[in-house]
N, C-alpha and C. Protein backbone atom coordinates (compact mmCIF):
# COMPACT_ATOMS: atom_id res chain seq x y z
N UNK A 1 14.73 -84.58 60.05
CA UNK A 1 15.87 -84.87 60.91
C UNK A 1 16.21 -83.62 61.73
N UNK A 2 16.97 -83.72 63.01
CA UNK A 2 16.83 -83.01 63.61
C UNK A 2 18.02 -82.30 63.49
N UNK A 3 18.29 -80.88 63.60
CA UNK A 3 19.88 -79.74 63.70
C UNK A 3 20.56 -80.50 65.25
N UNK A 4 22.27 -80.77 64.32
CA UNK A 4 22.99 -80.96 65.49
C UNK A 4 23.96 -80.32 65.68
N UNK A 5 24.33 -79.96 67.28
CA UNK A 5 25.43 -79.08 67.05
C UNK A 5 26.74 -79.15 66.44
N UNK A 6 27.65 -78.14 66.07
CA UNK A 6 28.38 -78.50 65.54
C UNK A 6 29.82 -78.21 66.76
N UNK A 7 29.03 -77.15 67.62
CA UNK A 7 30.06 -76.49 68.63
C UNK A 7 29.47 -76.62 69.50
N UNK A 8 30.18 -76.73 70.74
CA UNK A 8 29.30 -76.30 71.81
C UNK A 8 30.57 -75.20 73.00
N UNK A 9 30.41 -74.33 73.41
CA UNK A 9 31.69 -73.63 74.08
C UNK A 9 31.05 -72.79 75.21
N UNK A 10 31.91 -72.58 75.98
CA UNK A 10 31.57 -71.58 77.11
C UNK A 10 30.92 -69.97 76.90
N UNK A 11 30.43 -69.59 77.02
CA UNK A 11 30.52 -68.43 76.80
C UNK A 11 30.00 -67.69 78.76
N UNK A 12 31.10 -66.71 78.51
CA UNK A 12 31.43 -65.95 80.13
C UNK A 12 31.86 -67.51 80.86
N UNK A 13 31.08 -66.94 82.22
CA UNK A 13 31.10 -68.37 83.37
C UNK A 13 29.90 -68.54 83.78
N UNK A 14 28.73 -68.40 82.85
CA UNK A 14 27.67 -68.63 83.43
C UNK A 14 26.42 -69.07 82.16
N UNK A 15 27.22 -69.36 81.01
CA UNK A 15 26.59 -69.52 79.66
C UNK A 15 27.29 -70.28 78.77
N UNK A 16 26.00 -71.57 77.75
CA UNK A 16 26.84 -72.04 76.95
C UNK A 16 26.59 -71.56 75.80
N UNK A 17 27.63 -71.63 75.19
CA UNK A 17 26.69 -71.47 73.50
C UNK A 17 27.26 -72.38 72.36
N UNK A 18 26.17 -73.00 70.98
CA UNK A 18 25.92 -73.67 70.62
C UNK A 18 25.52 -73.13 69.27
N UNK A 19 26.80 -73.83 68.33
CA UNK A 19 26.33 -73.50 66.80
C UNK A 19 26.07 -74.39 66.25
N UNK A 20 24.73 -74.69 65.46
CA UNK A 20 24.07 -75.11 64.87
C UNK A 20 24.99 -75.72 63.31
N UNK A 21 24.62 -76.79 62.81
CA UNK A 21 25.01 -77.12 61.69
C UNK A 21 24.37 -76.49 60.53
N UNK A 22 23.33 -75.82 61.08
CA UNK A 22 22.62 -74.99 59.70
C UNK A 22 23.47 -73.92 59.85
N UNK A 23 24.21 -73.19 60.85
CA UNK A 23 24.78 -72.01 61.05
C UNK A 23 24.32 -71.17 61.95
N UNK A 24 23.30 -71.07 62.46
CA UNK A 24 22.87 -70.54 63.71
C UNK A 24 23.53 -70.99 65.14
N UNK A 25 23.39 -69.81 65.80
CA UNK A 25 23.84 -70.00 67.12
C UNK A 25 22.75 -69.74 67.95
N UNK A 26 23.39 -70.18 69.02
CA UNK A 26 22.37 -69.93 70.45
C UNK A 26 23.00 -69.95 71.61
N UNK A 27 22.57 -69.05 72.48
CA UNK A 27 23.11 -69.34 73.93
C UNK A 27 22.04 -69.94 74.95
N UNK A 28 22.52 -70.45 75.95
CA UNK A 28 21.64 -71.10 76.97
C UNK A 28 22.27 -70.91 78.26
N UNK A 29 21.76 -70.17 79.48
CA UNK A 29 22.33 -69.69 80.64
C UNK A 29 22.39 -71.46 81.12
N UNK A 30 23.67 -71.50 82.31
CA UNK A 30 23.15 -72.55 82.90
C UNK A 30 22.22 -73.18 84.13
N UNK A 31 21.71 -71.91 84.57
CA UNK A 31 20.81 -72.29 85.44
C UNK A 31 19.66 -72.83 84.39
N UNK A 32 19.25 -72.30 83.36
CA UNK A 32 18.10 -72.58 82.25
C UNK A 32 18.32 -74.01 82.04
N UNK A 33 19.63 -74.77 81.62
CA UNK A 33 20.00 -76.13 81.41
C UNK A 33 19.66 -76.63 82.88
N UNK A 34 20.05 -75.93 83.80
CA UNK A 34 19.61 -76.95 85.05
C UNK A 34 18.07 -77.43 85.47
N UNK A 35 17.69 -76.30 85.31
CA UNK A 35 16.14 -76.36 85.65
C UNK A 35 15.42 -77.01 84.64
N UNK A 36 15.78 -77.25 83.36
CA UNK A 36 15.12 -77.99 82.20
C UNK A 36 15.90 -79.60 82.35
N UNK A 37 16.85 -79.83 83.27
CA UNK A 37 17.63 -81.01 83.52
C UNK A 37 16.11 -82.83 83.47
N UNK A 38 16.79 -83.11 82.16
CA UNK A 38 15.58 -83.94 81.58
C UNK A 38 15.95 -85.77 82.68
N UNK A 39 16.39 -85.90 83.72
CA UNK A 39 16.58 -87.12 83.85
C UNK A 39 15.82 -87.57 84.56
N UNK A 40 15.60 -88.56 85.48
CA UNK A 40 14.25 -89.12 86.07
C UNK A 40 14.36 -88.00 87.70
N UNK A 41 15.18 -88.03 88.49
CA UNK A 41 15.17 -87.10 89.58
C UNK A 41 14.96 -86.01 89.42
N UNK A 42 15.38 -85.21 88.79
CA UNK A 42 14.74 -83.56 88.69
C UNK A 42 13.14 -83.67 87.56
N UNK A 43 12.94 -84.87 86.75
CA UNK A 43 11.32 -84.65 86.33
C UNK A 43 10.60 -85.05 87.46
N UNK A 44 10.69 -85.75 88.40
CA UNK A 44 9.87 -85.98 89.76
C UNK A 44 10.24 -84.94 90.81
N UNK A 45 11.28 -84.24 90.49
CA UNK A 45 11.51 -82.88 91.34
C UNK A 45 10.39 -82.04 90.66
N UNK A 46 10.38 -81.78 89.71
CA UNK A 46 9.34 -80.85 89.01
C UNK A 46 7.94 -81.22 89.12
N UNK A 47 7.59 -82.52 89.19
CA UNK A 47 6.20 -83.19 89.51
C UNK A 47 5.66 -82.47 90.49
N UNK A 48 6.41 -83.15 92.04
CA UNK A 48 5.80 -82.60 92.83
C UNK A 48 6.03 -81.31 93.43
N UNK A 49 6.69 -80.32 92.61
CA UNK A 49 6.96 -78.84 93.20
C UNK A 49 5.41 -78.52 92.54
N UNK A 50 5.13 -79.12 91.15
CA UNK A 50 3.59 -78.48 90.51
C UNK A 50 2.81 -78.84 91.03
N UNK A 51 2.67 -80.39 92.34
CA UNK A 51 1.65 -80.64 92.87
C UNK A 51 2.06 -79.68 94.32
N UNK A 52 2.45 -78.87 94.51
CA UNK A 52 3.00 -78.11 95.57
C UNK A 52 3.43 -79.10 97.25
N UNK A 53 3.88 -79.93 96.63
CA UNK A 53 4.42 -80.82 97.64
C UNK A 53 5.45 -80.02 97.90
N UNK A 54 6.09 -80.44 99.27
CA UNK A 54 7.27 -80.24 99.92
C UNK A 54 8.28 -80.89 99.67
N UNK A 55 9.32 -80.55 98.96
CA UNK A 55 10.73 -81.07 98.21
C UNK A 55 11.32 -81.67 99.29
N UNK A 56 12.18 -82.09 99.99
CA UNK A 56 13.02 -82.88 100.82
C UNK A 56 14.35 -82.92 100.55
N UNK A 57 15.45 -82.55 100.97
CA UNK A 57 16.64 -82.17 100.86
C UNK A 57 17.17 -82.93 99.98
N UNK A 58 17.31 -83.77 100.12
CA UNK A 58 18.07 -84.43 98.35
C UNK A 58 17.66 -84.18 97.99
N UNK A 59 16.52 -82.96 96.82
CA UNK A 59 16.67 -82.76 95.81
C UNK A 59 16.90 -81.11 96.07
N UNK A 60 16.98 -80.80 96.90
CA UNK A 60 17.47 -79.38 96.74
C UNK A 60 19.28 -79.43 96.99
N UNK A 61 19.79 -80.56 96.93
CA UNK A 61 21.20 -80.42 96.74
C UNK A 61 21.60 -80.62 95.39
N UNK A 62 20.83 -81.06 95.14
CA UNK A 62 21.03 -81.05 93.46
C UNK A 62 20.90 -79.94 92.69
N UNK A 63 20.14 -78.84 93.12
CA UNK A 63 19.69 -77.66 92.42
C UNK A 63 21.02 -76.91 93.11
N UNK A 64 21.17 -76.38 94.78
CA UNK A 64 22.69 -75.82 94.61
C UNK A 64 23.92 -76.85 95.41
N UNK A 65 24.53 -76.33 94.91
CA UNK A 65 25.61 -77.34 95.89
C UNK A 65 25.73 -77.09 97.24
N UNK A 66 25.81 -77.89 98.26
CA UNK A 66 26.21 -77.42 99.70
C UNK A 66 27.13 -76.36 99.78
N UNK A 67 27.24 -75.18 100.28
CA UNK A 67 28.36 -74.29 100.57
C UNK A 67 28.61 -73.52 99.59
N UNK A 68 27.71 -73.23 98.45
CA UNK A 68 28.31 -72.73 97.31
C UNK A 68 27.68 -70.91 97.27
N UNK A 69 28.85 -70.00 97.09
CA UNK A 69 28.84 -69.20 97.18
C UNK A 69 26.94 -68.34 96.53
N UNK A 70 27.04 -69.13 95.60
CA UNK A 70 25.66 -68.64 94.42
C UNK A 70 25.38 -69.71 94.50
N UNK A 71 23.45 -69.55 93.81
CA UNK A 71 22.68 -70.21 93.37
C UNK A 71 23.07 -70.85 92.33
N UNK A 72 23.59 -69.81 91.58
CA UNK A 72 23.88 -70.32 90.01
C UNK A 72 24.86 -71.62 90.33
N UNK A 73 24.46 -72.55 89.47
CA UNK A 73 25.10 -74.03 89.04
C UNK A 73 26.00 -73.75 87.80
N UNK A 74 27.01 -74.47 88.31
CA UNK A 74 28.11 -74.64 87.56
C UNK A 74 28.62 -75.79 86.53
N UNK A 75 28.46 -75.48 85.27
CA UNK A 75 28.53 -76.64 84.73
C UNK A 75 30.23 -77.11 84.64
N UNK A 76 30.64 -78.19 85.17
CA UNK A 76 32.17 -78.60 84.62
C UNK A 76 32.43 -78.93 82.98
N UNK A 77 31.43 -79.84 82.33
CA UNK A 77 31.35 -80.50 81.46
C UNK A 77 30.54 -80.57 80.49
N UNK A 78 30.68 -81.14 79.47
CA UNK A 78 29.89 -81.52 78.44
C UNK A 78 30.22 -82.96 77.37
N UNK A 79 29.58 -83.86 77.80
CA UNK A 79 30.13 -85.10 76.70
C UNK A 79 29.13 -85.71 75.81
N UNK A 80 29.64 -85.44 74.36
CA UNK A 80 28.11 -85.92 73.83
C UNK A 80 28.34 -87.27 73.61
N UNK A 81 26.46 -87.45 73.88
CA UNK A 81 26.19 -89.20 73.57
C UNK A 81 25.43 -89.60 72.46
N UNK A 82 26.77 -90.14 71.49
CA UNK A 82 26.15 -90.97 69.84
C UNK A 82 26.03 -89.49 69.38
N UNK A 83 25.05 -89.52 68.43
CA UNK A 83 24.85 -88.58 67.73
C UNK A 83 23.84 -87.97 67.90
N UNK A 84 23.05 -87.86 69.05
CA UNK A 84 21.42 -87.10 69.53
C UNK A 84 21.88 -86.68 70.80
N UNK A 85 22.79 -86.78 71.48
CA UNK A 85 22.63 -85.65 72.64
C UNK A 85 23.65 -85.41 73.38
N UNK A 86 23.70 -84.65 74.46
CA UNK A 86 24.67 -84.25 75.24
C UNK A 86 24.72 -84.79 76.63
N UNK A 87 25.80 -85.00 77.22
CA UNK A 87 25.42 -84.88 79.20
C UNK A 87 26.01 -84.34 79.61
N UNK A 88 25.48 -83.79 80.67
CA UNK A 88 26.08 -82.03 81.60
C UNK A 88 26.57 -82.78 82.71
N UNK A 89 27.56 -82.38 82.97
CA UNK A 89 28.26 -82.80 84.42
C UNK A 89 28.36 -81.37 85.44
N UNK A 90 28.09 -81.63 86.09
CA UNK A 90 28.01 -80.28 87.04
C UNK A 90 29.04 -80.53 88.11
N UNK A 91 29.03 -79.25 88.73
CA UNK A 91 30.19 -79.04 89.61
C UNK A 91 29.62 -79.99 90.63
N UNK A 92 28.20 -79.94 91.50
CA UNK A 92 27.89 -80.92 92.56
C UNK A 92 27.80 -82.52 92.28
N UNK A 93 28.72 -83.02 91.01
CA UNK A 93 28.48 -83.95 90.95
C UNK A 93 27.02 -84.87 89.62
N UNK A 94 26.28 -83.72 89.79
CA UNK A 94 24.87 -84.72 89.10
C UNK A 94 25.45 -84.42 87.56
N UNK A 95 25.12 -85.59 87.19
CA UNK A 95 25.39 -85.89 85.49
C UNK A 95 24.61 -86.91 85.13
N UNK A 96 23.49 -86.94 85.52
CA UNK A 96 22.69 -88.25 84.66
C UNK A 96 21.39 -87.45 83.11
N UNK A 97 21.52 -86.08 83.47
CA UNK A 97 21.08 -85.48 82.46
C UNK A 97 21.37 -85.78 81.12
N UNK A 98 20.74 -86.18 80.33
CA UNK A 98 21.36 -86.34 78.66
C UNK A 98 20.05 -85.41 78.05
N UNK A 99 20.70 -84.14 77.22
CA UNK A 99 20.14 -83.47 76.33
C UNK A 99 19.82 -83.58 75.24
N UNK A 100 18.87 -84.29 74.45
CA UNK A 100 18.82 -84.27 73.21
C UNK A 100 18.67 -82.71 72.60
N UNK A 101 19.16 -83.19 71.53
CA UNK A 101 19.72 -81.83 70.47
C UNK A 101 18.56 -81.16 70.32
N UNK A 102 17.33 -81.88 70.66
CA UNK A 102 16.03 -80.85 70.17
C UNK A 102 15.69 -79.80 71.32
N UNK A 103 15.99 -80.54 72.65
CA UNK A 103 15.77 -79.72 73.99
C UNK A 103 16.88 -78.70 73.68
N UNK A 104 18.36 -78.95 73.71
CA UNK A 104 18.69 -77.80 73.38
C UNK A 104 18.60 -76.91 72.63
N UNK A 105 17.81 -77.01 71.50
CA UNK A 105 17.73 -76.15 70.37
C UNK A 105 16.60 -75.46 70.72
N UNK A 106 15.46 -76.03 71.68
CA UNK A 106 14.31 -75.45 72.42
C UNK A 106 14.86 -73.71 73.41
N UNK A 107 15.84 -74.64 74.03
CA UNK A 107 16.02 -73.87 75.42
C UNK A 107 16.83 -72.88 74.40
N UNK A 108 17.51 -73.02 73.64
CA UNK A 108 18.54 -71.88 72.90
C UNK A 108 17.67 -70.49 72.10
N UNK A 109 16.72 -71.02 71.69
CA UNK A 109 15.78 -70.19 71.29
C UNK A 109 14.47 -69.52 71.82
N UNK A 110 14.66 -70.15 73.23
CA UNK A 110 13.65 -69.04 74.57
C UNK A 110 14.55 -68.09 74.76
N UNK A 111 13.80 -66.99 75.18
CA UNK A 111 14.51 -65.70 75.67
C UNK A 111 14.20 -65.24 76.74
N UNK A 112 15.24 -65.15 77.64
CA UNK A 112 15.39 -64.65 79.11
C UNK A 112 15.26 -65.86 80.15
């Protein structure tokens, strides 16, 4: 069975972090949650950036927001769904991301 969180909290304004029910913690920047963003539009964003296709503006509004000072993405939210995962609501709006607890426990334990 898989570790679920028990916390999940801000850490600074540019990081979440996430304690484990075994007792471990982890942090995860949120550009790292963005770019690992598991829903059907950003995995076909990632498709064809590896087939070095040319992206097309809807999906680079999704990565920053129109007008936004930084690159970095802003997460507003966090609501978990059932008991296997999370969904990120971001400041531009996109929230169809749902994290299962294993992706985050992936991304929490890469470094840098």
């Amino acid at each position: 069975m898989e570790l679920a969180p028990v916390e999940i909290k801000p850490v600074g304004d540019r990081a979440m972090g996430i304690v484990w029910e075994d007792g471990s913690e982890g942090v995860v920047t949120f550009t790292a949650l963005r770019l690992a963003c598991p829903c059907a539009t950003c995995e076909d964003m990632r498709k064809e950036a590896a087939k070095s296709k040319p992206i097309d503006d809807r999906f680079q509004l999704r990565l920053t927001p129109p007008g936004a000072p930084s690159a970095d993405p802003i997460l507003v939210r966090a609501d978990w769904v059932g008991n296997y995962a999370v969904r990120l609501v971001w400041e531009d709006g996109h929230d169809t991301g749902i994290y299962k607890f294993d992706l985050l426990r992936e991304l929490c334990l890469k470094k840098g």
